[in-house]
PDB file of N, CA and C in Angstrom:
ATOM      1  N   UNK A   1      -1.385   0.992 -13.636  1.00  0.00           N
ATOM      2  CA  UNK A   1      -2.273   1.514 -12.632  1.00  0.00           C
ATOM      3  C   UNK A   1      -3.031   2.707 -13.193  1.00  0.00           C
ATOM      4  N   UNK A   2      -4.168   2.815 -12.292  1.00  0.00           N
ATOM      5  CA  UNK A   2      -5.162   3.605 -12.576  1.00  0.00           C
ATOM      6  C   UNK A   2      -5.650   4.760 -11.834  1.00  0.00           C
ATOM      7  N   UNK A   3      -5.958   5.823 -11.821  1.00  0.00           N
ATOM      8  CA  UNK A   3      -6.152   6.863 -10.918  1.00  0.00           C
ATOM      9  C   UNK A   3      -7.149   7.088 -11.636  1.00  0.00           C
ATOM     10  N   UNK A   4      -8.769   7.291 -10.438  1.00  0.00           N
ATOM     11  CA  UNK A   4      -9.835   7.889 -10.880  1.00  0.00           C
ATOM     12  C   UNK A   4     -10.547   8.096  -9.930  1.00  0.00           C
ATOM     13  N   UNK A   5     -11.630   8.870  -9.818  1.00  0.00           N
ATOM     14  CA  UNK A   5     -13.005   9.393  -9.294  1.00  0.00           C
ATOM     15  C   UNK A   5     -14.029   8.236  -9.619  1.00  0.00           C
ATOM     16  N   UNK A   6     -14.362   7.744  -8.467  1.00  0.00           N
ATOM     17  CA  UNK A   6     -15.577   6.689  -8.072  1.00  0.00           C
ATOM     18  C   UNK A   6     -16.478   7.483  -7.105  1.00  0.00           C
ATOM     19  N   UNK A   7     -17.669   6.953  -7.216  1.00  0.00           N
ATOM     20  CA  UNK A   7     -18.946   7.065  -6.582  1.00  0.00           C
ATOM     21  C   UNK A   7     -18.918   9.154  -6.144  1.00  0.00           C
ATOM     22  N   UNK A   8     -19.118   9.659  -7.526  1.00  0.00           N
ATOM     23  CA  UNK A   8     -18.807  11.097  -7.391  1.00  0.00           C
ATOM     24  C   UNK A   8     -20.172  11.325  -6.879  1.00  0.00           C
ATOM     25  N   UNK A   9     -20.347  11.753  -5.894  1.00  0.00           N
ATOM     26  CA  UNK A   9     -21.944  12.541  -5.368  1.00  0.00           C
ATOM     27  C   UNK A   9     -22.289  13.861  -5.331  1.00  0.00           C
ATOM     28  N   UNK A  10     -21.611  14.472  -6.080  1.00  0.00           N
ATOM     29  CA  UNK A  10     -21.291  15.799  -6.033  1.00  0.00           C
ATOM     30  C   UNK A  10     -20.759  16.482  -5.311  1.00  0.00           C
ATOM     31  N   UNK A  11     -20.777  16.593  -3.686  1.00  0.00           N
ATOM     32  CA  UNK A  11     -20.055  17.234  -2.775  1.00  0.00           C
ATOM     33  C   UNK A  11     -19.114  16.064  -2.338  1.00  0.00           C
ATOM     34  N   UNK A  12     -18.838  14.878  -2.475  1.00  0.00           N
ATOM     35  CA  UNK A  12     -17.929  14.215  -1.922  1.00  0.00           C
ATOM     36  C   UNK A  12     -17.760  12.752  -2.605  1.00  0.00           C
ATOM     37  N   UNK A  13     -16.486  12.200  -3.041  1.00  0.00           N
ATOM     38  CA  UNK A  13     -16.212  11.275  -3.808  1.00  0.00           C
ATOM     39  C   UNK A  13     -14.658  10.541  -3.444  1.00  0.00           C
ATOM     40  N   UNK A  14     -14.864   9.187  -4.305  1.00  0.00           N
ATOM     41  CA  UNK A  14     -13.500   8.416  -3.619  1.00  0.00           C
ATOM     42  C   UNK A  14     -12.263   9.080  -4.862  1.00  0.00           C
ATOM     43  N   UNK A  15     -11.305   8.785  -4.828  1.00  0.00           N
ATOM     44  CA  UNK A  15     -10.182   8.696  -5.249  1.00  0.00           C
ATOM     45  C   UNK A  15      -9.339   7.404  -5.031  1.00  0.00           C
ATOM     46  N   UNK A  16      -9.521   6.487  -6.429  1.00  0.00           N
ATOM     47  CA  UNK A  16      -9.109   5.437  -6.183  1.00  0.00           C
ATOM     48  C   UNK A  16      -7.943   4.858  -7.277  1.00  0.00           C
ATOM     49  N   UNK A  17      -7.195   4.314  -6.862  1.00  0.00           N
ATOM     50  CA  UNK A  17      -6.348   3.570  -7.701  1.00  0.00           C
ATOM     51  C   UNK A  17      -6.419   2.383  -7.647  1.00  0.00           C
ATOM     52  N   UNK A  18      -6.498   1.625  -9.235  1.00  0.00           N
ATOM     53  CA  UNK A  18      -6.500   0.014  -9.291  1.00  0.00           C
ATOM     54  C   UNK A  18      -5.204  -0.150 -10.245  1.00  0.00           C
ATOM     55  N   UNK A  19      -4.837  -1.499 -10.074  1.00  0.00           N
ATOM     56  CA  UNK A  19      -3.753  -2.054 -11.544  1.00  0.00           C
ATOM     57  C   UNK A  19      -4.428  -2.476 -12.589  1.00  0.00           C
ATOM     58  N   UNK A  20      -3.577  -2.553 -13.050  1.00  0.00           N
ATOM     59  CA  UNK A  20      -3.814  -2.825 -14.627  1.00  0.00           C
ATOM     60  C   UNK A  20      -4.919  -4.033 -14.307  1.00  0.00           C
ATOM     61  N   UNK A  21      -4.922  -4.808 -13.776  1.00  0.00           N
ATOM     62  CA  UNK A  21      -5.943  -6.355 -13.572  1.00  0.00           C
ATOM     63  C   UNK A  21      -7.437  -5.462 -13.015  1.00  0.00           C
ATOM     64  N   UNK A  22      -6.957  -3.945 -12.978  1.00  0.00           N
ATOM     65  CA  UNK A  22      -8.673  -3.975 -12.296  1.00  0.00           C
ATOM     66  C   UNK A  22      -9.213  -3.797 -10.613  1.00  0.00           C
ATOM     67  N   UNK A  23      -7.794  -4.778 -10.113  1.00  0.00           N
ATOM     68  CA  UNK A  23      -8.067  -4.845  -8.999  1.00  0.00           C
ATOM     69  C   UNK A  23      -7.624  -3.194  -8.200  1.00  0.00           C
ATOM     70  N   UNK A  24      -8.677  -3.050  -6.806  1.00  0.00           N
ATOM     71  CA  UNK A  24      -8.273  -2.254  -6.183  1.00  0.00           C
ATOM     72  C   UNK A  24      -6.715  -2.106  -5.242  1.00  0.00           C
ATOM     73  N   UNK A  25      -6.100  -0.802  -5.171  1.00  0.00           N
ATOM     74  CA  UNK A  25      -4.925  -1.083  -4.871  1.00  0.00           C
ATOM     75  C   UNK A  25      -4.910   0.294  -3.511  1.00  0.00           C
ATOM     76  N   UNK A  26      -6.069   1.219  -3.861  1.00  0.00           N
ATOM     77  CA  UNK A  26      -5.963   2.480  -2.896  1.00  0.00           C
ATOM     78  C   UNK A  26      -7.414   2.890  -2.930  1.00  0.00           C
ATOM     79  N   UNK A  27      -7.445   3.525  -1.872  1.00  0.00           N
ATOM     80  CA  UNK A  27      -9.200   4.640  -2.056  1.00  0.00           C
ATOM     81  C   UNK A  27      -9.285   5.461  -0.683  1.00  0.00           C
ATOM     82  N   UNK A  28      -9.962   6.563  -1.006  1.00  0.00           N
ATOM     83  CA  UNK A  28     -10.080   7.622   0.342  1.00  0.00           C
ATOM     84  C   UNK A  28     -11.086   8.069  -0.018  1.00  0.00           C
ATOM     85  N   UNK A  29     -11.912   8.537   0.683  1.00  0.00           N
ATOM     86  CA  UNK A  29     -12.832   9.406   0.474  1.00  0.00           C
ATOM     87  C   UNK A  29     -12.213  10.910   0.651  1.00  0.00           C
ATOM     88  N   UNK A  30     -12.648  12.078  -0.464  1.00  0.00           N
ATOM     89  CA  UNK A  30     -12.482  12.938  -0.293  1.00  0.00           C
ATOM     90  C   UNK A  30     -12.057  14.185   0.749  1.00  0.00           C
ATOM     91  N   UNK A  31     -13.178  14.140   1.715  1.00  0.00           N
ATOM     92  CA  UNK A  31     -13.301  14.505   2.401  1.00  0.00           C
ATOM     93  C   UNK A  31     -12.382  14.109   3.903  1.00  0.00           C
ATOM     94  N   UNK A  32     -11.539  13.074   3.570  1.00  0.00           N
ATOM     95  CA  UNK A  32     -10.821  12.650   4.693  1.00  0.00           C
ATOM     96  C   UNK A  32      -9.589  13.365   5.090  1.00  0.00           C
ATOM     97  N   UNK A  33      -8.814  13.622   6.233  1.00  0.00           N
ATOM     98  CA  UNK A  33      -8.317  14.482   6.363  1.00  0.00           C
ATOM     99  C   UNK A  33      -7.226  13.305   5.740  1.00  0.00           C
ATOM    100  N   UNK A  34      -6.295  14.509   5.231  1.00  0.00           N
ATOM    101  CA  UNK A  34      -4.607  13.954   4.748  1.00  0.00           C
ATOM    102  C   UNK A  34      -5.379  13.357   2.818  1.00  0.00           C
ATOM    103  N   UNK A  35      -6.120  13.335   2.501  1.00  0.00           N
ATOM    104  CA  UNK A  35      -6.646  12.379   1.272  1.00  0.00           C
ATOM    105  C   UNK A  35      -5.391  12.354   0.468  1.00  0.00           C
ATOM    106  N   UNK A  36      -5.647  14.087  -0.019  1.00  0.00           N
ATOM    107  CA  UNK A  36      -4.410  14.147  -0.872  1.00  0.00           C
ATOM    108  C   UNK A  36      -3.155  13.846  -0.410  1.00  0.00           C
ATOM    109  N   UNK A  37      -2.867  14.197   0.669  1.00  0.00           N
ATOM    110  CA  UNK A  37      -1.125  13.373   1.484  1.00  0.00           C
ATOM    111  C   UNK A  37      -1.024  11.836   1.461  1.00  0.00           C
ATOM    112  N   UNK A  38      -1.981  11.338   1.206  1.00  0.00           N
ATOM    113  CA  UNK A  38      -2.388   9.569   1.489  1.00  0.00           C
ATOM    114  C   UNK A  38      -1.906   8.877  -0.117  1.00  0.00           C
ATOM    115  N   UNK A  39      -2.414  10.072  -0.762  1.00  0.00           N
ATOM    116  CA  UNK A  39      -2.744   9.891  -2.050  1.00  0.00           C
ATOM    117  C   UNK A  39      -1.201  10.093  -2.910  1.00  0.00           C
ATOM    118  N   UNK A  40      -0.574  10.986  -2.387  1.00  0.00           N
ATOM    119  CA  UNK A  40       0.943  10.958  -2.700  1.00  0.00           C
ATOM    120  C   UNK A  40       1.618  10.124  -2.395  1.00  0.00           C
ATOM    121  N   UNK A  41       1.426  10.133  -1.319  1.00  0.00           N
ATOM    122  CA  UNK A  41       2.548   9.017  -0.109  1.00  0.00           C
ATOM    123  C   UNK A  41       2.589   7.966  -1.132  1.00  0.00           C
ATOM    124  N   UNK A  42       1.243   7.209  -1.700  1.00  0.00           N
ATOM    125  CA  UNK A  42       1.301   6.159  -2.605  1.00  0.00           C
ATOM    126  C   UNK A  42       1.972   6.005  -3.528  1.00  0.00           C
ATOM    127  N   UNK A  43       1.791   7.095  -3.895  1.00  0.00           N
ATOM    128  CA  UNK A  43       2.398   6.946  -5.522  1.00  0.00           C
ATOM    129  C   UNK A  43       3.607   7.076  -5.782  1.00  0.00           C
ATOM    130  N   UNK A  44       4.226   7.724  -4.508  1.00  0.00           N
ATOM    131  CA  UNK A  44       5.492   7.920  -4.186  1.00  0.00           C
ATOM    132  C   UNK A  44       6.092   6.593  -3.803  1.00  0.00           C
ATOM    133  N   UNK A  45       5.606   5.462  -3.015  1.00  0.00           N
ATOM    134  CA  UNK A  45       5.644   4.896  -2.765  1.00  0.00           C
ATOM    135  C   UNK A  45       5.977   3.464  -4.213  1.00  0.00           C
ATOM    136  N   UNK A  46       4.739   3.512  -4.879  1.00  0.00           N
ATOM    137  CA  UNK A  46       4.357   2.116  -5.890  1.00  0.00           C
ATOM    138  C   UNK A  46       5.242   2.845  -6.718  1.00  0.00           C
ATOM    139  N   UNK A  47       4.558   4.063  -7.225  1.00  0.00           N
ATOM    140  CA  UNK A  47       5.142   4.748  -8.663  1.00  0.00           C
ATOM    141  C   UNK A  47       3.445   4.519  -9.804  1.00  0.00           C
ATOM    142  N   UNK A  48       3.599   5.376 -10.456  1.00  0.00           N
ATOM    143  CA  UNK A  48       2.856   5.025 -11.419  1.00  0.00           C
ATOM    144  C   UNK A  48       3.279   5.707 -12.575  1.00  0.00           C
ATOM    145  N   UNK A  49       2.826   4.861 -13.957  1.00  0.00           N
ATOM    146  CA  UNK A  49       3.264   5.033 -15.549  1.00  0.00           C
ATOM    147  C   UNK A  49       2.847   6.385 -15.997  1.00  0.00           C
ATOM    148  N   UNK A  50       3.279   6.780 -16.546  1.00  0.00           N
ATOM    149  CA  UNK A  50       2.856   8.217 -17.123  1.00  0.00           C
ATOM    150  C   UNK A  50       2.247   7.485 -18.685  1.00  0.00           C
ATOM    151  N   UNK A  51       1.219   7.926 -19.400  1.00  0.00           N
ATOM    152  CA  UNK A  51       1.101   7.464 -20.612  1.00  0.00           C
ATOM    153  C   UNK A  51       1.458   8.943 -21.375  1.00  0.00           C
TER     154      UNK A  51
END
């Protein structure tokens, strides 16, 4: 899995995670309330690889 910044517009952007295939697996927009709590919960949740 993948953690990155999509469609950055300068004041506001997604935060998205895909797997390894690419495919989408998470996304929030920035600006949403909880993003970052949404954004843990997940990962806490799936787990992801440290490289």
């Amino acid at each position: 899995m993948t953690v990155t910044i999509e469609d950055d517009h300068g004041t506001h952007f997604l935060l998205v995670i895909r797997n390894a295939e690419g495919q989408l697996r998470w996304r929030c927009w920035n600006f949403e309330s909880d993003a970052g709590k949404q954004l843990n919960s997940y990962l806490a949740s799936e787990g992801i690889l440290r490289q």
